[in-house]
Protein backbone atom coordinates (compact mmCIF):
# COMPACT_ATOMS: atom_id res chain seq x y z
CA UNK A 1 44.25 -19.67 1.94
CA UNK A 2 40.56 -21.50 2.95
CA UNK A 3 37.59 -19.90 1.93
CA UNK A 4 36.34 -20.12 5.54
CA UNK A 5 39.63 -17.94 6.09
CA UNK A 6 38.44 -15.58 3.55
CA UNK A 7 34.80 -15.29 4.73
CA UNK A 8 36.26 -14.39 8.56
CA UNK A 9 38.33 -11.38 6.93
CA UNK A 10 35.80 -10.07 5.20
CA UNK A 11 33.44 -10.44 8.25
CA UNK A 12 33.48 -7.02 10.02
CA UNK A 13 32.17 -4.54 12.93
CA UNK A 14 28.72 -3.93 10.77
CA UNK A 15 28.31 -7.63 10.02
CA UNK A 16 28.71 -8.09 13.95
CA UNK A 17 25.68 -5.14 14.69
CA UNK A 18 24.03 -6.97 11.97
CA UNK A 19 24.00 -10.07 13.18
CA UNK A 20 23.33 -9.00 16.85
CA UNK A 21 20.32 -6.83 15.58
CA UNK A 22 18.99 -9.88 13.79
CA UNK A 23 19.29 -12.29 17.11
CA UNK A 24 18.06 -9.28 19.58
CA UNK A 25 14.67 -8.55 17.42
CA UNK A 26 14.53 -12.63 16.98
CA UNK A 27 14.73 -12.84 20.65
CA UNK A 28 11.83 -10.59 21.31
CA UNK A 29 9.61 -12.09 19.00
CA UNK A 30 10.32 -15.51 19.81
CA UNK A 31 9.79 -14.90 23.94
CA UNK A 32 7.13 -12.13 23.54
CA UNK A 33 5.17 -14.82 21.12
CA UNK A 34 5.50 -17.18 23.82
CA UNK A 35 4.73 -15.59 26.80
CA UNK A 36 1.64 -14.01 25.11
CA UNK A 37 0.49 -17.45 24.04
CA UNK A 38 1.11 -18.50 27.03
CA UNK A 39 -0.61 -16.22 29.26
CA UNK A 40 -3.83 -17.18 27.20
CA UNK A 41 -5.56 -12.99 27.95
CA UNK A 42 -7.15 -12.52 24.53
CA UNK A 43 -9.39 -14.82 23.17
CA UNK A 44 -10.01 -16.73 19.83
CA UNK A 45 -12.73 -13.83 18.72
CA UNK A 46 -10.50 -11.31 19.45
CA UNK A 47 -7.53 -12.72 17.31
CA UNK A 48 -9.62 -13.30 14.82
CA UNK A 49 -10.42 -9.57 15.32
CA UNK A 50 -6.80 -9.09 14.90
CA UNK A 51 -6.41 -11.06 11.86
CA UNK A 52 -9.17 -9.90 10.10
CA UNK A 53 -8.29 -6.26 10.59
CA UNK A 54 -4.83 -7.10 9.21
CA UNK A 55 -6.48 -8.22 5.89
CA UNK A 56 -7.95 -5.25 5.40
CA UNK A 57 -5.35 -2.56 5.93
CA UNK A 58 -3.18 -5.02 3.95
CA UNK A 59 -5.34 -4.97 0.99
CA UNK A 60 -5.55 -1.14 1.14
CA UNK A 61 -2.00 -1.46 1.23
CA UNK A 62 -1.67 -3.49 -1.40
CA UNK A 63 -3.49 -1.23 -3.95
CA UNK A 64 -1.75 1.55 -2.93
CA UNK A 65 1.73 0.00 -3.44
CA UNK A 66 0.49 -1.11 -7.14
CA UNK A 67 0.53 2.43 -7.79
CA UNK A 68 3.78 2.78 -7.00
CA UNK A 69 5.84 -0.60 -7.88
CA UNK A 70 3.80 -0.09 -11.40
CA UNK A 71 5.08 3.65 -11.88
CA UNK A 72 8.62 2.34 -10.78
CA UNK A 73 8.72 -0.53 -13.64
CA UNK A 74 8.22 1.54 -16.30
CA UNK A 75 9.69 4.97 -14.96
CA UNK A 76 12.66 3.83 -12.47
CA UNK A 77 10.92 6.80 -10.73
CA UNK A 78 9.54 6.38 -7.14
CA UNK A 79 6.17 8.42 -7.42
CA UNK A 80 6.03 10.04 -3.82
CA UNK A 81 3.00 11.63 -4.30
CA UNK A 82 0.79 8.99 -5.12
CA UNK A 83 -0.18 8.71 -1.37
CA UNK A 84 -1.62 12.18 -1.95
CA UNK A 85 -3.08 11.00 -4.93
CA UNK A 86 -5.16 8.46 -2.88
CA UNK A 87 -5.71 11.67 -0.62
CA UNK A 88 -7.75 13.28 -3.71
CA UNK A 89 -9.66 9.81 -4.05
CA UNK A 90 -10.88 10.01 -0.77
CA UNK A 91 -11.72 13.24 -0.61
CA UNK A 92 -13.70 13.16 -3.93
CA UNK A 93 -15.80 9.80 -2.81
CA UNK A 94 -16.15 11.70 0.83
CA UNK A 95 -18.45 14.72 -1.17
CA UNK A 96 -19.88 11.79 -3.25
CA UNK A 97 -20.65 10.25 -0.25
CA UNK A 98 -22.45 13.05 2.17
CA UNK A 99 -24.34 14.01 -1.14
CA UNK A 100 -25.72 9.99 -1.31
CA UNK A 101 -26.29 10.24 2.36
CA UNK A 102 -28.16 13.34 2.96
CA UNK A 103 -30.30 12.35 -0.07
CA UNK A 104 -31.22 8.79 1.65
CA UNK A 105 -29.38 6.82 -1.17
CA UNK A 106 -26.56 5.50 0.51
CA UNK A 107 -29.51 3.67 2.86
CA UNK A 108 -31.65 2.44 0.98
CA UNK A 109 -29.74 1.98 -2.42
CA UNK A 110 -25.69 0.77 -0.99
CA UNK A 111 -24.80 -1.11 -4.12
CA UNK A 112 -25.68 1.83 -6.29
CA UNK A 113 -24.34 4.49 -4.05
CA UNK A 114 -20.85 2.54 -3.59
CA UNK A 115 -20.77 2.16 -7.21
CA UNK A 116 -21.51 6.31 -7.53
CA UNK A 117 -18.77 7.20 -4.68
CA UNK A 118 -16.12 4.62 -6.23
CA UNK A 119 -16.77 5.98 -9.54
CA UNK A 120 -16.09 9.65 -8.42
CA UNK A 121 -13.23 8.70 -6.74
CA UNK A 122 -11.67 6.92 -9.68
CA UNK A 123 -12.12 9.72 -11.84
CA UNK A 124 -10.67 11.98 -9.88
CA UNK A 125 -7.49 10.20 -8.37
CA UNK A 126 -7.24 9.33 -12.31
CA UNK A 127 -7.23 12.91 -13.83
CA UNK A 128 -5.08 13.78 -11.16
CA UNK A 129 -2.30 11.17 -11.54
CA UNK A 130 -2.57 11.86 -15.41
CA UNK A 131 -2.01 15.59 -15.24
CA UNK A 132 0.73 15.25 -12.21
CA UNK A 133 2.74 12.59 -15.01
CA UNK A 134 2.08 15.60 -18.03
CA UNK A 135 3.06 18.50 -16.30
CA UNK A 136 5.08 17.45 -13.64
CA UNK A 137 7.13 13.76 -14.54
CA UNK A 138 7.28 14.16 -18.37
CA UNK A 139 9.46 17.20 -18.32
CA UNK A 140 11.92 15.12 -16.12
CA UNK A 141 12.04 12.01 -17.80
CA UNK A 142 15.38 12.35 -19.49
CA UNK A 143 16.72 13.98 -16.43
CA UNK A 144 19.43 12.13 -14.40
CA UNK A 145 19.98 12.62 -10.59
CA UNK A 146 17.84 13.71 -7.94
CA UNK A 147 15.48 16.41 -9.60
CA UNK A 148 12.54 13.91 -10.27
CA UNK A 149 13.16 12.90 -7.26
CA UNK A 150 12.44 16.02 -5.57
CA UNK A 151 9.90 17.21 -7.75
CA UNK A 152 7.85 14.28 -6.74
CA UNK A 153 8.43 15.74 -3.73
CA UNK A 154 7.36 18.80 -4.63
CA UNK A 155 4.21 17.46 -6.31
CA UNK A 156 3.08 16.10 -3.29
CA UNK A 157 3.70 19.22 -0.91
CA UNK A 158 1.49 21.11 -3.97
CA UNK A 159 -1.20 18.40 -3.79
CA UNK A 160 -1.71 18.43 0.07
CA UNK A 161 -1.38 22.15 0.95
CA UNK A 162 -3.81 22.92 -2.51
CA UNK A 163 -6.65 20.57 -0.90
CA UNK A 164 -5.89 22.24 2.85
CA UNK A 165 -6.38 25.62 1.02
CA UNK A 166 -9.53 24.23 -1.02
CA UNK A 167 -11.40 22.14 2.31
CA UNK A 168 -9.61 23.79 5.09
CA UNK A 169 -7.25 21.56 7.55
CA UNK A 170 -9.94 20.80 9.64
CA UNK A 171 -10.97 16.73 9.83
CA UNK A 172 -13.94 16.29 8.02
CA UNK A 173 -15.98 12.31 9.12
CA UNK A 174 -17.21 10.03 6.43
CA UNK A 175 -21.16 9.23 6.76
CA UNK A 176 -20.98 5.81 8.53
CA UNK A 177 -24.40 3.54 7.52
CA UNK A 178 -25.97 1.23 9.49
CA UNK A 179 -25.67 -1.54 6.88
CA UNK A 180 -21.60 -0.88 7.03
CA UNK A 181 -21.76 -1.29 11.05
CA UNK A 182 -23.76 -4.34 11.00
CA UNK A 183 -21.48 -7.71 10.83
CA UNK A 184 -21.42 -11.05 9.62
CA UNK A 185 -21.63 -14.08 12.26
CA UNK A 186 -19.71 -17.07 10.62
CA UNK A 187 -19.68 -19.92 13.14
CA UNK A 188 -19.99 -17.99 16.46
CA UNK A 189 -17.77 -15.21 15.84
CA UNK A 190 -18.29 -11.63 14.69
CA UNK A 191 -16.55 -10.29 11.33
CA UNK A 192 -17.62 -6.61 10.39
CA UNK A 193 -19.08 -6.24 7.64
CA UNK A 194 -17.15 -3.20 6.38
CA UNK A 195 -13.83 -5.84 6.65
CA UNK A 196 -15.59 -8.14 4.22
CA UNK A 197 -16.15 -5.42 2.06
CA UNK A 198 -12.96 -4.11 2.02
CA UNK A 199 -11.31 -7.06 1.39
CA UNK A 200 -13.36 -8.97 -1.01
CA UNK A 201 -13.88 -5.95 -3.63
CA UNK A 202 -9.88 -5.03 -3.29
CA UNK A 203 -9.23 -8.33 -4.56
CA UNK A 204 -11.66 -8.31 -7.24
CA UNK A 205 -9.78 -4.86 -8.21
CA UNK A 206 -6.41 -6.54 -7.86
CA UNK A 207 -7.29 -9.46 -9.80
CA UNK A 208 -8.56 -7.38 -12.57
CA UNK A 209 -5.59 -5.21 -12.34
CA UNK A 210 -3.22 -8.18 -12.97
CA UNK A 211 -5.61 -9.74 -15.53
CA UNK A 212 -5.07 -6.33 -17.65
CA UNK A 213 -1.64 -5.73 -17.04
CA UNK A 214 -1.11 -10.16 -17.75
CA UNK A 215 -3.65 -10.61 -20.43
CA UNK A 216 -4.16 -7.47 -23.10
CA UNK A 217 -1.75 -5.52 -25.60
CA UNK A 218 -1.51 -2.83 -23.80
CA UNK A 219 -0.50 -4.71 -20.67
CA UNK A 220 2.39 -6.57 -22.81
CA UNK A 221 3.44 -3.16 -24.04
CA UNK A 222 3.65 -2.05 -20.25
CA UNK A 223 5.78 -4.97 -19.76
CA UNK A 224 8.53 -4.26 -22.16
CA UNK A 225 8.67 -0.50 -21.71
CA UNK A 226 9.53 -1.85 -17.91
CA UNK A 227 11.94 -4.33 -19.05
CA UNK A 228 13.56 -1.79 -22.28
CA UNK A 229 12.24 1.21 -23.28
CA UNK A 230 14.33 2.21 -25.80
CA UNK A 231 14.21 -1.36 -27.35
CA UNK A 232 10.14 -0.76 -26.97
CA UNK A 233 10.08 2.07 -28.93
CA UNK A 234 12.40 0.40 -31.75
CA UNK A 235 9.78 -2.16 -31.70
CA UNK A 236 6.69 1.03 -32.87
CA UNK A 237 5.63 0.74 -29.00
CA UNK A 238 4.02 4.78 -28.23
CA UNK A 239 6.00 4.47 -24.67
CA UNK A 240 4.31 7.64 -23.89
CA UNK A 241 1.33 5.79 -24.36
CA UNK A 242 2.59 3.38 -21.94
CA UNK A 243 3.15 5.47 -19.33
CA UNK A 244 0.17 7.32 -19.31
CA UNK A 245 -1.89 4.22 -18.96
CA UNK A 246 0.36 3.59 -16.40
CA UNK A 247 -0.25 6.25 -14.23
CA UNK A 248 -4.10 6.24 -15.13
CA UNK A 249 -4.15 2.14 -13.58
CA UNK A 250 -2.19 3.93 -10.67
CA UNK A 251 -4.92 6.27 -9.96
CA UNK A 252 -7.41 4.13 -10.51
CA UNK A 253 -5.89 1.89 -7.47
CA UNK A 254 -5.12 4.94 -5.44
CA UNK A 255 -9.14 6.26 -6.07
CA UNK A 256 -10.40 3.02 -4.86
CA UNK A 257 -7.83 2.75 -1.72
CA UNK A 258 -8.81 5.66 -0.60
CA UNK A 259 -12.24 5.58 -0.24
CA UNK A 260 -11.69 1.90 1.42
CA UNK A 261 -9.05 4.00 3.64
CA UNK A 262 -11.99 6.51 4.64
CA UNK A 263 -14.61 3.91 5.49
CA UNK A 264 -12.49 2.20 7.84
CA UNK A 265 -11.13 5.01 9.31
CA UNK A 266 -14.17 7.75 9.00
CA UNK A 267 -11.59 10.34 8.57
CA UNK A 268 -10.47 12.73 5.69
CA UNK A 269 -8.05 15.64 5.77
CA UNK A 270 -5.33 16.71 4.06
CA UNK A 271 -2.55 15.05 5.24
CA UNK A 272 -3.89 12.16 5.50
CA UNK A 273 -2.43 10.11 2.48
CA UNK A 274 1.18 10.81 4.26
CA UNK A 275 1.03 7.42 6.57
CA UNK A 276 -0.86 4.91 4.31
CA UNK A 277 1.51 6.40 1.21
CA UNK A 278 5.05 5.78 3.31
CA UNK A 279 3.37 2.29 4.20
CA UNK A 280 2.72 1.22 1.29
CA UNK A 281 5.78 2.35 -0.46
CA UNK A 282 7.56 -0.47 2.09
CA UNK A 283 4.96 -2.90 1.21
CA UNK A 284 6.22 -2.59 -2.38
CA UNK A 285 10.23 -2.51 -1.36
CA UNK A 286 9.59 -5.63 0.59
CA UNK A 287 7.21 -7.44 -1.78
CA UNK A 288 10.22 -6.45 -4.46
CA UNK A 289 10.06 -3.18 -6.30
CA UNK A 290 8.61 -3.57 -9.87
CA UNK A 291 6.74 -6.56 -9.17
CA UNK A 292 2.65 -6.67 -8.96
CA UNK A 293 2.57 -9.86 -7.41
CA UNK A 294 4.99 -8.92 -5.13
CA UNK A 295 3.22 -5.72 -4.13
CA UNK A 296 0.29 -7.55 -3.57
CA UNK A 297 2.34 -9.82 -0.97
CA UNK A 298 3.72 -7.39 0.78
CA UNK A 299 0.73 -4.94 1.41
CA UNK A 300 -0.71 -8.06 3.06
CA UNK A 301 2.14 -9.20 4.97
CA UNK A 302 2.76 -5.24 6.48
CA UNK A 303 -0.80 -5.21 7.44
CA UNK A 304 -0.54 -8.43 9.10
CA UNK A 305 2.23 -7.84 11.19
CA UNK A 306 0.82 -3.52 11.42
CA UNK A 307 -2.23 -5.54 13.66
CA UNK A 308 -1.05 -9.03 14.71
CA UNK A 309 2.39 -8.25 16.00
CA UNK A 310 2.33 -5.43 18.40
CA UNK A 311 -0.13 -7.91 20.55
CA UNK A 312 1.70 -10.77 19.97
CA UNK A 313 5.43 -9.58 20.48
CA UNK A 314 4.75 -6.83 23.01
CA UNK A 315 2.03 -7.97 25.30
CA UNK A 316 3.61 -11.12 26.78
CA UNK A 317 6.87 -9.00 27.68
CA UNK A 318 4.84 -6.73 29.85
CA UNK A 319 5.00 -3.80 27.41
CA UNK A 320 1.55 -1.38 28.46
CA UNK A 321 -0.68 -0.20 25.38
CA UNK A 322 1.31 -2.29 22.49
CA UNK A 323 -0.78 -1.26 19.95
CA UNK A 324 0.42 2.40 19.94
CA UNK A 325 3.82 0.60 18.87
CA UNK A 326 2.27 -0.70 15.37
CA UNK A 327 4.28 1.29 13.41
CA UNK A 328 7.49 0.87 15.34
CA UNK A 329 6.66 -3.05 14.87
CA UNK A 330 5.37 -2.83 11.03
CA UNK A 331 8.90 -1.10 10.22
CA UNK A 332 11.26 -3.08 12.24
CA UNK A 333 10.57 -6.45 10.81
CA UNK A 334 9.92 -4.93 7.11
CA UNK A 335 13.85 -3.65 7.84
CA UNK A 336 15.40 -6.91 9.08
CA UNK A 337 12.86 -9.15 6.30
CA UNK A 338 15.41 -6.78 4.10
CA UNK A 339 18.25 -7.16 5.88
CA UNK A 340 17.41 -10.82 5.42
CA UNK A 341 16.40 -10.33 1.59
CA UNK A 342 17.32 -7.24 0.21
CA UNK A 343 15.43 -7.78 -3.30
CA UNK A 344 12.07 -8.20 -1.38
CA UNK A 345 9.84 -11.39 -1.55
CA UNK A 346 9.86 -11.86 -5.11
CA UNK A 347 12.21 -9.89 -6.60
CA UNK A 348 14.78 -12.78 -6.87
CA UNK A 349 12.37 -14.89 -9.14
CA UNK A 350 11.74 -11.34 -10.80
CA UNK A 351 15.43 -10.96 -11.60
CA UNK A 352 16.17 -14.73 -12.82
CA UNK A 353 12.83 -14.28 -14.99
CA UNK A 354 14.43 -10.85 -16.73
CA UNK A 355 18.04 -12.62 -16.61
């Protein structure tokens, strides 16, 4: 019997939807693309508007899915309340923040009162991921089936309805400072300032990130609890240790993203590290769970497509008000990118590496 025999046997009713799923979405994007190109209604500014506002919810993105593809390396535990965790960051730098304003500082002195709001931030999201991994995770560690599972769960219902109890449920706004309205003009065209500072300072934070986790002991310790931990601990690594740093570099990320979540946005409450959290979890699952690089990839490439694509796919095909369909867009292509490649971006060259 052929192996082109074979294949057609084993090619079934769910390879068929498959396949026609893949051609139909294809389809969409390929004549929406086109017809929006070619109807020529936005201009250059206001893709680059597009683009540049990608960037920047793709670098908050990013960070937040270090937390998690970091926590899932050395734990095999998918830490569902680290978008709440962010949640704390932001609402720690927010009281930082009206504090700096009302006093004047955040005027006249932004470099030192960004520094003071990141700094509370950090320390909070920190102490907060440390204590949810001592109290909540450790107890769990050794246990197998869905109970960490659920008490991540559970530690992120806790988190949210503790800070609605503590600040109330009402949305509270982030002070919003002239300097952070004003923008750059780089050959004509506008870029916000606040975009610039988004992105540039997440990827000094990512680079350091990787630089720690790449270059010192304690990073190469992280490394081979992920890969073995029991084989790390034959070798005198504390893989307690390990993990705690682990979560503290977590919350450090999460602090950071979410007071670059609040800036853009202007807007804390407590539910509001439920959407950016889910987000970024698929940024890491498509960038390859376990990987930083990866992570890093895909927070960019989900904000991309989260700004880029509902104008670009939608618009030409006469769909009204596309960009209320972000989310349906950001989600359908991060499903058939792993229908395409289930191991994410770089979790192929992840495997051969560990292989």
């Amino acid at each position: 019997m052929s192996a082109t025999t074979l294949t057609l046997r084993r090619f079934n009713a769910v390879d068929v939807i498959l396949w026609l799923l893949r051609i139909g979405v294809l389809l969409i994007v390929v004549i929406g693309t086109l017809a929006t190109l070619i109807k020529a209604r936005y201009t250059i500014a206001q893709w680059l508007d597009f683009v540049m506002f990608g960037l920047t919810i793709g670098s908050i993105y990013a960070q937040i899915a270090l937390g998690y593809t970091m926590v899932y390396g050395v734990l095999r535990l998918i830490n569902f309340a680290h978008g709440d965790i962010v949640m704390t960051g932001a609402f720690a730098g927010y009281f930082a923040a009206a504090g700096f304003d009302r006093s004047g500082l955040l005027e006249s002195r932004p470099v030192l009162a960004m520094a003071g709001i990141l700094l509370v931030a950090v320390l909070t999201s920190t102490c907060i991921a440390v204590l949810t991994e001592r109290i909540a995770y450790r107890p769990f560690r050794r246990v197998q089936g869905l109970a960490p599972l659920i008490c991540a769960i559970g530690v992120s219902f806790f988190l949210e309805q503790t800070f609605r109890g503590l600040f109330g449920s009402s949305v509270k706004s982030y002070p919003d400072p002239s300097w952070l309205r004003a923008a750059f003009v780089v050959f004509g065209f506008r870029i916000p300032r606040v975009d610039v500072l988004v992105i540039g300072l997440a990827l000094v934070f990512m680079a350091l990130l990787y630089m720690v986790v790449q270059r010192t002991r304690m990073g190469t310790a992280m490394r081979a609890v992920a890969e073995d931990a029991e084989a790390a601990a034959l070798m005198g690594i504390d893989v307690n240790r390990v993990i705690v740093f682990t979560f503290m570099l977590g919350g450090v990320m999460a602090g950071i993203a979410g007071v670059f979540y609040a800036f853009l946005y202007k807007q804390v409450y407590f539910f509001m590290g439920f959407t950016p959290g889910i987000k970024a979890f698929g940024a890491a699952v498509l960038g390859g769970i376990g990987s930083i690089p990866g992570a890093m990839l895909g927070g960019f490439f989900l904000g991309m497509v989260e700004s880029v694509g509902p104008t670009l796919f939608l618009d030409g095909i006469g769909i009204p008000a596309p960009y209320q369909l972000r989310d349906l867009i950001a989600f359908t292509l991060l499903i058939m990118v792993l229908i395409f490649r289930p191991q994410g971006i770089l979790g192929e060259r992840m495997a051969r590496k560990r292989a």
